[in-house]
N, C-alpha and C. Protein backbone atom coordinates (compact mmCIF):
# COMPACT_ATOMS: atom_id res chain seq x y z
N UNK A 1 54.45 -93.14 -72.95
CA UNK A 1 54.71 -93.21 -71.52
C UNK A 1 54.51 -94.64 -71.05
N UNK A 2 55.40 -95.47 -70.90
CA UNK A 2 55.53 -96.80 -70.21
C UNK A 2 54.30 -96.66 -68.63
N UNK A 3 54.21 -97.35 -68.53
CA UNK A 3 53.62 -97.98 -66.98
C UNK A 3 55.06 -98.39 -65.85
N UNK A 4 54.80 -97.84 -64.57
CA UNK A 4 55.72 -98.56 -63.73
C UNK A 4 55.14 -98.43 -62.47
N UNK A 5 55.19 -99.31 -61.66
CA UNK A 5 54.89 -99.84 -60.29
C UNK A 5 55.41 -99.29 -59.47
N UNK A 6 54.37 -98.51 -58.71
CA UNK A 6 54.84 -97.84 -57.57
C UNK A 6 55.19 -98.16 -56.35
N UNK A 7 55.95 -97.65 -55.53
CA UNK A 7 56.30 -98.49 -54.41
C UNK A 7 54.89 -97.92 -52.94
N UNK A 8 54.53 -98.66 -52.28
CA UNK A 8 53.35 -98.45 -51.92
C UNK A 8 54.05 -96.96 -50.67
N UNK A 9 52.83 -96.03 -50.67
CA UNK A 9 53.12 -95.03 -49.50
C UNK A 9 53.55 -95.31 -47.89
N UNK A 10 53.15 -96.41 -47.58
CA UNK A 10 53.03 -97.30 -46.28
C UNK A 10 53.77 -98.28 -46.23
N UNK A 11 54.64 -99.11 -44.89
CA UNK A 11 54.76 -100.32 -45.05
C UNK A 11 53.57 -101.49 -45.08
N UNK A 12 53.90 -102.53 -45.17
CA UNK A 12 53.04 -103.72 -45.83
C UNK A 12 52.35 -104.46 -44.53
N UNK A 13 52.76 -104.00 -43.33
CA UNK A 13 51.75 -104.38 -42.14
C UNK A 13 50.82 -103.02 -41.75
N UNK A 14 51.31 -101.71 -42.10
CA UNK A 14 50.70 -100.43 -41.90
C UNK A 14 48.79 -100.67 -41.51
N UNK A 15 48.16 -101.34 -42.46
CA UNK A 15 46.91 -101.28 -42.41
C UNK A 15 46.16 -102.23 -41.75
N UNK A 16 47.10 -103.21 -41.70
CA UNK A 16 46.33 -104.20 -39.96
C UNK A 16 45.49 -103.48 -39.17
N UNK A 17 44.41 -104.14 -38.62
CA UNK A 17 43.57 -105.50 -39.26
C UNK A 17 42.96 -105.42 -40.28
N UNK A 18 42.84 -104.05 -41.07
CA UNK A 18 41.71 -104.01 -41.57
C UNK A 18 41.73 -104.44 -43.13
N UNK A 19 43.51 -104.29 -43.47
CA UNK A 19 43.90 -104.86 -44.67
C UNK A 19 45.48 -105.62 -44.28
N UNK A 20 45.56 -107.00 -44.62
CA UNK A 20 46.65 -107.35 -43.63
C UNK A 20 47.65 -107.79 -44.83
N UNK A 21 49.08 -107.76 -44.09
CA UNK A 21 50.47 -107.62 -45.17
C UNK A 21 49.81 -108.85 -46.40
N UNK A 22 49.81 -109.50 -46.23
CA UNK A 22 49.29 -110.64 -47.06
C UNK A 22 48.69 -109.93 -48.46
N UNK A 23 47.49 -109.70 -48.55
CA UNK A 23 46.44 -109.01 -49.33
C UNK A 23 47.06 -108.07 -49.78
N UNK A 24 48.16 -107.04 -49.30
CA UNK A 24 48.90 -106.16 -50.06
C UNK A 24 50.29 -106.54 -50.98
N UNK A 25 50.80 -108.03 -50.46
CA UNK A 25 51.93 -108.03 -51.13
C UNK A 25 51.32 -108.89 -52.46
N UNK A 26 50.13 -109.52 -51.81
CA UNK A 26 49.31 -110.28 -53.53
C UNK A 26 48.36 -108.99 -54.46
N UNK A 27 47.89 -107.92 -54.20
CA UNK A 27 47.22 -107.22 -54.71
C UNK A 27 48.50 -106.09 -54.86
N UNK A 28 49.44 -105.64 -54.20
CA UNK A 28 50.23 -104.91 -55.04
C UNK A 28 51.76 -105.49 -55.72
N UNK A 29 52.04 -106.35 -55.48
CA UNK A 29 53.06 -106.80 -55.87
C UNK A 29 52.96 -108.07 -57.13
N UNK A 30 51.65 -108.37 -57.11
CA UNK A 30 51.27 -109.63 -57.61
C UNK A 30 50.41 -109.16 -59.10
N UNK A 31 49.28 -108.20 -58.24
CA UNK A 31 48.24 -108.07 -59.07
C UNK A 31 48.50 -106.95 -60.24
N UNK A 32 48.82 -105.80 -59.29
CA UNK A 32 48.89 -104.55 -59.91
C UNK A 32 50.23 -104.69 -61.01
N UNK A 33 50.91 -105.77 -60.39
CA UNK A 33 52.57 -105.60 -61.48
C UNK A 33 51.99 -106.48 -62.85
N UNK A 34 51.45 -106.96 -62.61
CA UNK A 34 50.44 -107.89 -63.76
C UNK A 34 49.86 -106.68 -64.73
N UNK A 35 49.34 -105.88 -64.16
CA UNK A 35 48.33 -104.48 -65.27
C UNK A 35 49.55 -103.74 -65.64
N UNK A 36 50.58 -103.39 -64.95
CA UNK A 36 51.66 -102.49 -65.53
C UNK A 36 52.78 -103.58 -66.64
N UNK A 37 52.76 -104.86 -66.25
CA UNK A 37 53.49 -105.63 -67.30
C UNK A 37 52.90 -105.77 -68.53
N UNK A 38 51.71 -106.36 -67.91
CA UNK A 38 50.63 -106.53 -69.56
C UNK A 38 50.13 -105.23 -70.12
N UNK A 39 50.33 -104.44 -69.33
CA UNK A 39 49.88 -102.96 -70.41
C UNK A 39 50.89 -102.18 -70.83
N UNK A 40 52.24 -102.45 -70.93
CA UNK A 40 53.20 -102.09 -71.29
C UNK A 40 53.68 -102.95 -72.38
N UNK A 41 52.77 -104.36 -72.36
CA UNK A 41 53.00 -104.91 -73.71
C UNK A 41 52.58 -104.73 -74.72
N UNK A 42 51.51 -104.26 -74.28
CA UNK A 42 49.85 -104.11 -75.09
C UNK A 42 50.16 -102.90 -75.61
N UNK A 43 50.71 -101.68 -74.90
CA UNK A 43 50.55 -100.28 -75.36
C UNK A 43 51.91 -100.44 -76.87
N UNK A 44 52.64 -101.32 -76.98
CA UNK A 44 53.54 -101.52 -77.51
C UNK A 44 53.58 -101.40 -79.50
N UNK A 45 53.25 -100.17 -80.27
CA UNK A 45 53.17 -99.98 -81.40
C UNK A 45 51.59 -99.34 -81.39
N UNK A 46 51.04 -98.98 -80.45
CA UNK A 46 49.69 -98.49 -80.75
C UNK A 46 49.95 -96.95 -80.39
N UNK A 47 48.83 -96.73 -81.31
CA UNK A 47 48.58 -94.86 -81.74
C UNK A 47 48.88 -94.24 -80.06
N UNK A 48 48.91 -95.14 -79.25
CA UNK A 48 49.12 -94.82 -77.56
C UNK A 48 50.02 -94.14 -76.90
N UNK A 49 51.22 -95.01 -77.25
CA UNK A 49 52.49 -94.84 -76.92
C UNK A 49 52.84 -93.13 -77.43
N UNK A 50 53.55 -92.93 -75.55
CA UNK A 50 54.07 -91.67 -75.54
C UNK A 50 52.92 -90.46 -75.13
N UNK A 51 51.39 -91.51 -74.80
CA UNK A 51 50.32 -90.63 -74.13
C UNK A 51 50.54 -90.55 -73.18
N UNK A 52 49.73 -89.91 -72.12
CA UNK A 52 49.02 -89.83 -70.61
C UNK A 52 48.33 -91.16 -70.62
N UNK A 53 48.85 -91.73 -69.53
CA UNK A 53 47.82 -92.87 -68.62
C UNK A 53 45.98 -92.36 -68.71
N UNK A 54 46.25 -90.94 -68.42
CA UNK A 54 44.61 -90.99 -68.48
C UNK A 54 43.99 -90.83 -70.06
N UNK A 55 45.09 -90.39 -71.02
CA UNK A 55 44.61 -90.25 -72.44
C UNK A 55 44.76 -91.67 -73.19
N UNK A 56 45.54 -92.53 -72.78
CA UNK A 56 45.39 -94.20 -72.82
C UNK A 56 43.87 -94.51 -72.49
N UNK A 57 43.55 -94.32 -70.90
CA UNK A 57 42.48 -95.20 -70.81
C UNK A 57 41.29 -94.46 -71.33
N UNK A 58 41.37 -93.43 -71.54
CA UNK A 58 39.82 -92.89 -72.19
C UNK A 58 40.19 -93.62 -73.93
N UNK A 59 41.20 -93.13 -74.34
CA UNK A 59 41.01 -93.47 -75.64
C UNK A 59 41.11 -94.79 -75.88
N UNK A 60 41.91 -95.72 -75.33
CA UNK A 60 42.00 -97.18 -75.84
C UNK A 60 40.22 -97.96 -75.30
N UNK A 61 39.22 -97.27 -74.80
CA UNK A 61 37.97 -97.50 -73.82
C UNK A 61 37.14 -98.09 -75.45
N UNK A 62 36.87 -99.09 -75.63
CA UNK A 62 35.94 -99.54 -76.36
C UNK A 62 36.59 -99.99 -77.61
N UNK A 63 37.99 -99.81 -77.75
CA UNK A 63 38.75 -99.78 -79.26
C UNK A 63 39.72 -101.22 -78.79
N UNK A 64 40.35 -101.02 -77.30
CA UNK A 64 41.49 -101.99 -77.66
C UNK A 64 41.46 -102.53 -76.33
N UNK A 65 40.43 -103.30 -75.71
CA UNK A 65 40.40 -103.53 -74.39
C UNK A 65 41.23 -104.29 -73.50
N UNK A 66 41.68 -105.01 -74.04
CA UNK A 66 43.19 -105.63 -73.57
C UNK A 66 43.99 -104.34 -72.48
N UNK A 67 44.61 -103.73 -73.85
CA UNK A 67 45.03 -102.58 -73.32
C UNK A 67 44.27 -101.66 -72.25
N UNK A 68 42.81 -101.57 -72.73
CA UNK A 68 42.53 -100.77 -72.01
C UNK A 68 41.79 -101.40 -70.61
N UNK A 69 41.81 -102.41 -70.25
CA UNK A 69 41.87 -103.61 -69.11
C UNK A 69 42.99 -102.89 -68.03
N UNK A 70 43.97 -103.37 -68.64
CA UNK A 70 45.14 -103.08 -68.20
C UNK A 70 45.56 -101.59 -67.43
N UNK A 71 45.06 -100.95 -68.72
CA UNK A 71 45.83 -99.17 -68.45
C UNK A 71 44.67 -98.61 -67.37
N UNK A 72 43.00 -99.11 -67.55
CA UNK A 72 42.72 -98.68 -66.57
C UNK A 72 42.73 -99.55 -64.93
N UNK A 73 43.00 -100.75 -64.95
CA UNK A 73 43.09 -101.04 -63.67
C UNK A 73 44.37 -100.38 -63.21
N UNK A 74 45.29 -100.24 -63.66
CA UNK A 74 46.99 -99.41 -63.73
C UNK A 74 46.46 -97.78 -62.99
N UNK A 75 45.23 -97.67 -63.30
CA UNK A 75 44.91 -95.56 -63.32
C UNK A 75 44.57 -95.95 -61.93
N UNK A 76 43.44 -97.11 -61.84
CA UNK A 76 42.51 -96.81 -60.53
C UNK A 76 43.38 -97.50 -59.49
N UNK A 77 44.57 -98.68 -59.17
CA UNK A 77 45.56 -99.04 -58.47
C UNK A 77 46.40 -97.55 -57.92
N UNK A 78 46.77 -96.50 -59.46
CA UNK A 78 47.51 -95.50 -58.83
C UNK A 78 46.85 -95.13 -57.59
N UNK A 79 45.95 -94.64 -57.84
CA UNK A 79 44.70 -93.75 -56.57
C UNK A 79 44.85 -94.41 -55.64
N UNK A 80 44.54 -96.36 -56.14
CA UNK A 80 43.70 -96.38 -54.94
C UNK A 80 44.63 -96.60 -53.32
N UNK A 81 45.68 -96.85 -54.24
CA UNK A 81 47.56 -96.96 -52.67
C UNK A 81 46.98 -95.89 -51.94
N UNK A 82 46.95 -95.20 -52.55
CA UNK A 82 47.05 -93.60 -52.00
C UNK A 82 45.44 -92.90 -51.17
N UNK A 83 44.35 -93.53 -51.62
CA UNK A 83 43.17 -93.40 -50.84
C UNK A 83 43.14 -94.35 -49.38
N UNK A 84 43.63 -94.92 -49.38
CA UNK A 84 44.65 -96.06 -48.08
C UNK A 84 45.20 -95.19 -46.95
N UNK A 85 45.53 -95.27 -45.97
CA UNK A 85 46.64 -94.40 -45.31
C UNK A 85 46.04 -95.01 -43.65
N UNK A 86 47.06 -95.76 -42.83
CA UNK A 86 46.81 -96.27 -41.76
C UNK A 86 46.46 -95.46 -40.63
N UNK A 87 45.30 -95.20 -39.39
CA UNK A 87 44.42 -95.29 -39.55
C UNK A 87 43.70 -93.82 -40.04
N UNK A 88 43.09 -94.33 -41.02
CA UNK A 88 42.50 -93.95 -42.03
C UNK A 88 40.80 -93.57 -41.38
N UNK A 89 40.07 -93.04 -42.02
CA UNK A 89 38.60 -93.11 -41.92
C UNK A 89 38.56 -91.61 -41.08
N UNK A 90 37.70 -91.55 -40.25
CA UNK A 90 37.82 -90.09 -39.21
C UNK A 90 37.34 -89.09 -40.43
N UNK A 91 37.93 -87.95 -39.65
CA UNK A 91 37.17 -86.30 -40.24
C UNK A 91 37.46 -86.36 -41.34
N UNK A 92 36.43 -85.70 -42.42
CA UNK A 92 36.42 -85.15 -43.91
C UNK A 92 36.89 -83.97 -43.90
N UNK A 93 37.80 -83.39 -44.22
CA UNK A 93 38.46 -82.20 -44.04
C UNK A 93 37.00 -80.83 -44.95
N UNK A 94 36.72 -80.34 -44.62
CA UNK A 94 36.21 -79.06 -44.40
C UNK A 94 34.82 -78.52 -45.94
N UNK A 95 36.12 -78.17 -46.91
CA UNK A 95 35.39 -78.02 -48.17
C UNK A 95 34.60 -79.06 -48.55
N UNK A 96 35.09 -80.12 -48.82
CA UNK A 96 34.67 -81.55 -49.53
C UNK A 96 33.31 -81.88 -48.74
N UNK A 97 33.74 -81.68 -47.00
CA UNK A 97 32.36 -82.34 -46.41
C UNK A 97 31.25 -81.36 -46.55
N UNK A 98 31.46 -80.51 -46.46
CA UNK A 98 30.42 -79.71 -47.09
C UNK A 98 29.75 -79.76 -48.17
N UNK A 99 30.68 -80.43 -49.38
CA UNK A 99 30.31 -80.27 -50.53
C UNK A 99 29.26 -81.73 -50.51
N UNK A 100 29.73 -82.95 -49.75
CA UNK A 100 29.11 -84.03 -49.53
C UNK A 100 27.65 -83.91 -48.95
N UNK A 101 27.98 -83.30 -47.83
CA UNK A 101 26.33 -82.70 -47.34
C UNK A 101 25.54 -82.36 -48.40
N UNK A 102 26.19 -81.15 -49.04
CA UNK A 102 25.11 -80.40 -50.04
C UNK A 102 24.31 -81.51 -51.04
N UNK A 103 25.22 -82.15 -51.66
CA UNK A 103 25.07 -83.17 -53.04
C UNK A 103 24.84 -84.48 -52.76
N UNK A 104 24.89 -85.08 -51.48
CA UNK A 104 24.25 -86.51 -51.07
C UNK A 104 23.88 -86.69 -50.22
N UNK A 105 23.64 -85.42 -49.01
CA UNK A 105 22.48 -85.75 -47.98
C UNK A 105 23.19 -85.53 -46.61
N UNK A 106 24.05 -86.12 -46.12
CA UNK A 106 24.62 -86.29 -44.95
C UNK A 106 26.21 -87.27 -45.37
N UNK A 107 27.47 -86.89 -44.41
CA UNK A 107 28.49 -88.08 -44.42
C UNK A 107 27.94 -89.31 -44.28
N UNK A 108 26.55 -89.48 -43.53
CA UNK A 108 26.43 -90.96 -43.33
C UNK A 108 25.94 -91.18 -44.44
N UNK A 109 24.63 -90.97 -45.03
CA UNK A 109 24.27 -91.29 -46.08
C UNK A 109 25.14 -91.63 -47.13
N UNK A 110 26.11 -90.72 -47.49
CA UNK A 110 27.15 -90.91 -48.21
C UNK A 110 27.46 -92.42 -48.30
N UNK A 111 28.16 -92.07 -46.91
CA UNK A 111 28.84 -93.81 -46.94
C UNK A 111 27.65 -94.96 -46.66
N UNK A 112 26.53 -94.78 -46.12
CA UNK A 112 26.01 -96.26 -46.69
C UNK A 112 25.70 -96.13 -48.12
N UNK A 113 25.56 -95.11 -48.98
CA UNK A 113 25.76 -95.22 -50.29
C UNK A 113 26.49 -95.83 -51.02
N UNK A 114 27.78 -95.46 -50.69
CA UNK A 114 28.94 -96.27 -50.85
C UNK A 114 29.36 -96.96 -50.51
N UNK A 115 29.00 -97.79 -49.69
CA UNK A 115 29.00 -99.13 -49.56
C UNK A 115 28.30 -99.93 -49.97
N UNK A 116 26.82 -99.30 -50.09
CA UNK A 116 25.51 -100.35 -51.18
C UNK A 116 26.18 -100.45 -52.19
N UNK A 117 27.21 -99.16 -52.88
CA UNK A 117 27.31 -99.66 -54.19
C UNK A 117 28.38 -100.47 -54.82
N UNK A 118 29.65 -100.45 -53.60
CA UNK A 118 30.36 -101.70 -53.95
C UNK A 118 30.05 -102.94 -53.76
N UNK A 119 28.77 -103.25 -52.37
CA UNK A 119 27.99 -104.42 -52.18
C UNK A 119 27.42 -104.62 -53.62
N UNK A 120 26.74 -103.90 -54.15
CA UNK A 120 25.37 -104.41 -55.25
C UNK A 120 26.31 -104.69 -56.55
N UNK A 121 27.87 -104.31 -56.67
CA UNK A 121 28.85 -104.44 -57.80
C UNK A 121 28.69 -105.91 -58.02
N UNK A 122 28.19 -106.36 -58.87
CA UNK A 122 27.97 -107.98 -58.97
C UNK A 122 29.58 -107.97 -59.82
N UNK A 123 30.12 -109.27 -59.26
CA UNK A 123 31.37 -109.46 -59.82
C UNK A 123 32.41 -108.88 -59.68
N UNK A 124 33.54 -108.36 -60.20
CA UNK A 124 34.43 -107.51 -60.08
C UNK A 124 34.11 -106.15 -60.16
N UNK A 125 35.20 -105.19 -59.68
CA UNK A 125 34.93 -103.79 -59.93
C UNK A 125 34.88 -102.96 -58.99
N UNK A 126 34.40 -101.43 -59.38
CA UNK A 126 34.78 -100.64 -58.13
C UNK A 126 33.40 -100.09 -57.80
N UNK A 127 33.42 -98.79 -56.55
CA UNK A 127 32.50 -98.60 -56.56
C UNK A 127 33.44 -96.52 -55.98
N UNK A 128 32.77 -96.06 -56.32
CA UNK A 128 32.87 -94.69 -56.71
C UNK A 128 32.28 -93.66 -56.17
N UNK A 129 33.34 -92.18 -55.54
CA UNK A 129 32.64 -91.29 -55.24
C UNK A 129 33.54 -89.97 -55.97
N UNK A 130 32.61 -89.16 -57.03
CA UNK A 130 33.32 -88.89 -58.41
C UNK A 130 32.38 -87.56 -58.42
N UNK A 131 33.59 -86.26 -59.21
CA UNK A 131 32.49 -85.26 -59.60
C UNK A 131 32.55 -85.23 -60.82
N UNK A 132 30.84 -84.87 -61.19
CA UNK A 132 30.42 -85.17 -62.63
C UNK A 132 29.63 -83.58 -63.00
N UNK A 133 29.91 -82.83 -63.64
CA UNK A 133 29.31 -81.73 -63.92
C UNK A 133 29.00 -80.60 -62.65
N UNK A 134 30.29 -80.58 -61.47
CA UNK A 134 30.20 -79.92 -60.44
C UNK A 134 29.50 -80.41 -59.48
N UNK A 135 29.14 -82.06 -59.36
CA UNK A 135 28.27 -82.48 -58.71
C UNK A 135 29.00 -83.48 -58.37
N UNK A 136 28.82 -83.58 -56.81
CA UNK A 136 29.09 -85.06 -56.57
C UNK A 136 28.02 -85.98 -56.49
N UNK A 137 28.94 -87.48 -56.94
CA UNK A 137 27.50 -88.64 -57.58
C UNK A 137 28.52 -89.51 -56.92
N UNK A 138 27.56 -90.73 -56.56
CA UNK A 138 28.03 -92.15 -56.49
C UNK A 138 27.94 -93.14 -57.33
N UNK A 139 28.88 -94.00 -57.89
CA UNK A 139 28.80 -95.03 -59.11
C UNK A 139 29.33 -95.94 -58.42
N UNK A 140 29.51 -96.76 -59.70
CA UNK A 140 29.76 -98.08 -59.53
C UNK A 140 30.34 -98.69 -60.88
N UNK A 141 31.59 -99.08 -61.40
CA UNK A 141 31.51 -99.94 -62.34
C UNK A 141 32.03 -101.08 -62.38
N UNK A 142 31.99 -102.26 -63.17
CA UNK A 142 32.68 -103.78 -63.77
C UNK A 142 33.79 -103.59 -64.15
N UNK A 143 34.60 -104.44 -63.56
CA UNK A 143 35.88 -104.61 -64.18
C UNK A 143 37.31 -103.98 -64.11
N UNK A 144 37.65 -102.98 -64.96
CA UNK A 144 38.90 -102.05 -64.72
C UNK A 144 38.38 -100.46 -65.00
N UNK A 145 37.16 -100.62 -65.55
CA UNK A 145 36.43 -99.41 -65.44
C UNK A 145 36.15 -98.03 -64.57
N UNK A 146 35.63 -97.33 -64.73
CA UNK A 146 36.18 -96.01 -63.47
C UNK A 146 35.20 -94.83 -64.41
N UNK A 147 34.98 -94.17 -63.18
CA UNK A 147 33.98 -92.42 -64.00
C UNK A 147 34.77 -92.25 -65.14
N UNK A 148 36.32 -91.86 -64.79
CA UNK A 148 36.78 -91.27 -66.17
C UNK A 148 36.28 -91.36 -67.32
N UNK A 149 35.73 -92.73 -68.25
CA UNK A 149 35.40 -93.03 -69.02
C UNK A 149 33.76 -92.41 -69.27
N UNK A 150 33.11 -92.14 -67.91
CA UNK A 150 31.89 -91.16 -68.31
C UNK A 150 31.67 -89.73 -67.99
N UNK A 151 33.35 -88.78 -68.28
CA UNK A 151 33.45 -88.06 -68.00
C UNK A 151 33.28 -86.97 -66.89
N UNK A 152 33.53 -88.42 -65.97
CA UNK A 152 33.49 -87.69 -64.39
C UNK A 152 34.89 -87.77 -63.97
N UNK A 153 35.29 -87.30 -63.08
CA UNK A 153 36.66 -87.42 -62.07
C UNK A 153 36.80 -88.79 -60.70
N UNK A 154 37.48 -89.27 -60.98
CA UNK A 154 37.30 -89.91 -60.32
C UNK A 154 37.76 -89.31 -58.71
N UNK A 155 37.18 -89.30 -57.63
CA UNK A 155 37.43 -88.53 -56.42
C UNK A 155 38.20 -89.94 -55.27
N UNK A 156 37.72 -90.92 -55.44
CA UNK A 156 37.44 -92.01 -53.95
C UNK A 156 37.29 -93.11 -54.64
N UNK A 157 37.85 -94.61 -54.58
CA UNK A 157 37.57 -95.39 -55.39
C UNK A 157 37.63 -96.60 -54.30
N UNK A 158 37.30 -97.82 -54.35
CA UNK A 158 36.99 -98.94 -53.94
C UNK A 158 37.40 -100.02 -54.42
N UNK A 159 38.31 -100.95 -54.59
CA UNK A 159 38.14 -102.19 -55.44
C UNK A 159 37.29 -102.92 -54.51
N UNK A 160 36.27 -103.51 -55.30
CA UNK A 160 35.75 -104.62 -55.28
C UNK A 160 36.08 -106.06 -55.41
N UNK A 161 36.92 -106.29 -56.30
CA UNK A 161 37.39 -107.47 -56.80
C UNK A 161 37.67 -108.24 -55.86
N UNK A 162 38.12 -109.59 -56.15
CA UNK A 162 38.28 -110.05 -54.81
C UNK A 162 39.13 -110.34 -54.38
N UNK A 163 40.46 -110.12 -55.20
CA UNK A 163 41.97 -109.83 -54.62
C UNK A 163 41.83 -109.26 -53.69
N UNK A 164 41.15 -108.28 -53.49
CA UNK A 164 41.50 -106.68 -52.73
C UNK A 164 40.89 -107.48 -51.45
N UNK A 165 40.19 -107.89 -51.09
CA UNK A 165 39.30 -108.27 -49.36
C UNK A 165 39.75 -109.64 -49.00
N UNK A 166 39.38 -110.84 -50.26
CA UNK A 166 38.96 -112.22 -50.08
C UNK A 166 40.09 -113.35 -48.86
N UNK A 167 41.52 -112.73 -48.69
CA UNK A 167 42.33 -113.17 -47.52
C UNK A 167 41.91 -112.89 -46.28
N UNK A 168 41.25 -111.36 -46.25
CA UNK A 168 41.07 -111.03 -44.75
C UNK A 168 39.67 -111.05 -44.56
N UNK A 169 38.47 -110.73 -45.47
CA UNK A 169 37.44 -110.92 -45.25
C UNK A 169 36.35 -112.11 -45.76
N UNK A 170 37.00 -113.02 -46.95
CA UNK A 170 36.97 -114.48 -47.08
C UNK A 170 34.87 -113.54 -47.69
N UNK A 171 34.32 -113.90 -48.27
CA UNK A 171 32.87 -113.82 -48.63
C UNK A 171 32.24 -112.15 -48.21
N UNK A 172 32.74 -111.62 -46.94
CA UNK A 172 32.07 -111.16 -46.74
C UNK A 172 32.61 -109.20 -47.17
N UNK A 173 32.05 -109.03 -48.29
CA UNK A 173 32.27 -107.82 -49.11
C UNK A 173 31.61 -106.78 -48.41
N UNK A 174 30.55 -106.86 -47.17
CA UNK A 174 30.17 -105.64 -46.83
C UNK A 174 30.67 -105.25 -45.95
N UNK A 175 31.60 -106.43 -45.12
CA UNK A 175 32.26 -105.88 -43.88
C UNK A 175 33.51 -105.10 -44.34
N UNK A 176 34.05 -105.32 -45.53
CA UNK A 176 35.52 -105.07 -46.02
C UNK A 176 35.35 -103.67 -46.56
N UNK A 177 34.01 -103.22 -47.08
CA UNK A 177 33.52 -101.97 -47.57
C UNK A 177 33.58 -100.84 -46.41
N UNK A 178 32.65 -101.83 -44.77
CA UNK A 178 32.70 -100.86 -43.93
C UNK A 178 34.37 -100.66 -43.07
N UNK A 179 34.68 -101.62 -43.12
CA UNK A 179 36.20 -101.25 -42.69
C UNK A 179 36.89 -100.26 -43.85
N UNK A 180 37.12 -100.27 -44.90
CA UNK A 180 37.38 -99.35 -46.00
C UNK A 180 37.03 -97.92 -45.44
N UNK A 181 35.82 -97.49 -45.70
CA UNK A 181 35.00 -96.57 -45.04
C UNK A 181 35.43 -95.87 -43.70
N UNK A 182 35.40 -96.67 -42.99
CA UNK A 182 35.67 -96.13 -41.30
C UNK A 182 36.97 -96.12 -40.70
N UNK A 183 38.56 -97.08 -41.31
CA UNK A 183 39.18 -97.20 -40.92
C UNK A 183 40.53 -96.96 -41.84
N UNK A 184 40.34 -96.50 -42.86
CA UNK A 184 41.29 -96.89 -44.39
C UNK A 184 41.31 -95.44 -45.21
N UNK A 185 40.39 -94.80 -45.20
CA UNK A 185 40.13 -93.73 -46.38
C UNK A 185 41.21 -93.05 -45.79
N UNK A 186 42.22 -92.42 -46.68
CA UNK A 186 42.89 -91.05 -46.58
C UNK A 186 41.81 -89.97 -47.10
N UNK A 187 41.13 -89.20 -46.47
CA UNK A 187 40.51 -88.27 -46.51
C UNK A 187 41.35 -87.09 -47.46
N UNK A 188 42.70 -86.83 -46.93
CA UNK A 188 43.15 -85.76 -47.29
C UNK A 188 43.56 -86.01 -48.48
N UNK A 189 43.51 -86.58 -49.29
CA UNK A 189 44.08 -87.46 -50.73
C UNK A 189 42.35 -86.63 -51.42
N UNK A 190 41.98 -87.68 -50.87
CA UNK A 190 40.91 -86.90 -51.69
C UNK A 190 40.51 -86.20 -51.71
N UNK A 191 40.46 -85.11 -50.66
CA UNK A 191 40.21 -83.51 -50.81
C UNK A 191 40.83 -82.88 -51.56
N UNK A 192 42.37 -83.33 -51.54
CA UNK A 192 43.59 -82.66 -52.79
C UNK A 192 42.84 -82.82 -54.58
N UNK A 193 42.43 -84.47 -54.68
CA UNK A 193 41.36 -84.41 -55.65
C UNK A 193 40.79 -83.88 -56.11
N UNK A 194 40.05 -83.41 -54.77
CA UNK A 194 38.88 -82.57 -55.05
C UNK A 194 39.30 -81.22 -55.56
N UNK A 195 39.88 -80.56 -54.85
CA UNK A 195 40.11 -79.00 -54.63
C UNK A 195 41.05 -78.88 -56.81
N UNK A 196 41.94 -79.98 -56.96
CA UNK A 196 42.85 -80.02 -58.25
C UNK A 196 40.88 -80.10 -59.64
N UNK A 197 39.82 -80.96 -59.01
CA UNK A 197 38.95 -80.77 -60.04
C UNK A 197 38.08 -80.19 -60.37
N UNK A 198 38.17 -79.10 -59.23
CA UNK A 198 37.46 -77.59 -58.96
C UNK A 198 38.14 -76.56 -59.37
């Protein structure tokens, strides 16, 4: 199964102010076509070809990192267009927030959770709200990395990196987290998530 670049759900001013055309035509047109070019080179004669994107990045995870660089920033880009949706943030649709209450305390808690943990992401990377053994948990990983690889689901994802903020929010990673958070999340994306890993 080749890699190919999706065309984004939204137009490219849609998420003003909080993510502006700029930052989307360099992070999806720039960045993301970069992981689907180079991992379509990479997947090229390996035991890979003709897998699942998600049976790529678990299996190429520690064996062929190039590739698996690639195939998973390629998995967590799919999501993350789609965890986006202009204006975004507002009500948690029903099941999920419930399920959030139960397993991390409160929606707020939640999200300053998730935001400490894309703040404390030293360097690149994401930061994560994922179910792991019927439980929801908050992570965090480096790089192109993602739960999948520790056999969680990935539910809600974050780039960190600094493609993703550094035009509109220039240094400051916690304001770009709380705009993410309050103004950006498609809620209903990830309830569909949810409800498909239940």
């Amino acid at each position: 199964m080749s890699f190919t670049l999706p065309e984004l759900p939204y137009s490219y001013d849609a998420l003003a102010p909080y993510m502006s055309r700029e930052t989307l035509e360099y992070h999806h047109d720039k960045h993301h076509l970069a992981y689907v070019t180079n991992g379509n080179n990479l997947l090229k004669g390996t035991e890979f070809e003709g897998k699942s994107l998600e049976e790529i990045v678990k299996g190429s995870y520690g064996k062929i990192p190039g590739l698996f660089n690639n195939a998973g920033q390629h998995y967590n880009h799919l999501h993350f267009w789609n965890w986006l949706k202009p204006n975004g943030g507002g009500a948690i649709p029903g099941e999920l927030e419930k399920k959030i209450v139960e397993d991390l305390g409160s929606v707020e808690k939640f999200k300053e959770d998730f935001i400490q943990a894309g703040v404390t992401q030293f360097g690149s990377g994401w930061a994560w709200l994922a179910l792991k053994d019927g439980k929801l948990v908050i992570d965090k990983t480096p790089n192109g990395e993602s739960p999948l690889i520790k056999g969680a689901t990935p539910l809600l994802g974050v780039d960190v990196w600094e493609h993703s903020y550094y035009i509109d929010y220039r240094n400051r990673r916690p304001d770009y987290l709380k705009a993410f958070v309050e103004n950006l999340v498609n809620w209903d994306y990830v309830a569909e998530l949810y409800s498909k890993a239940v």
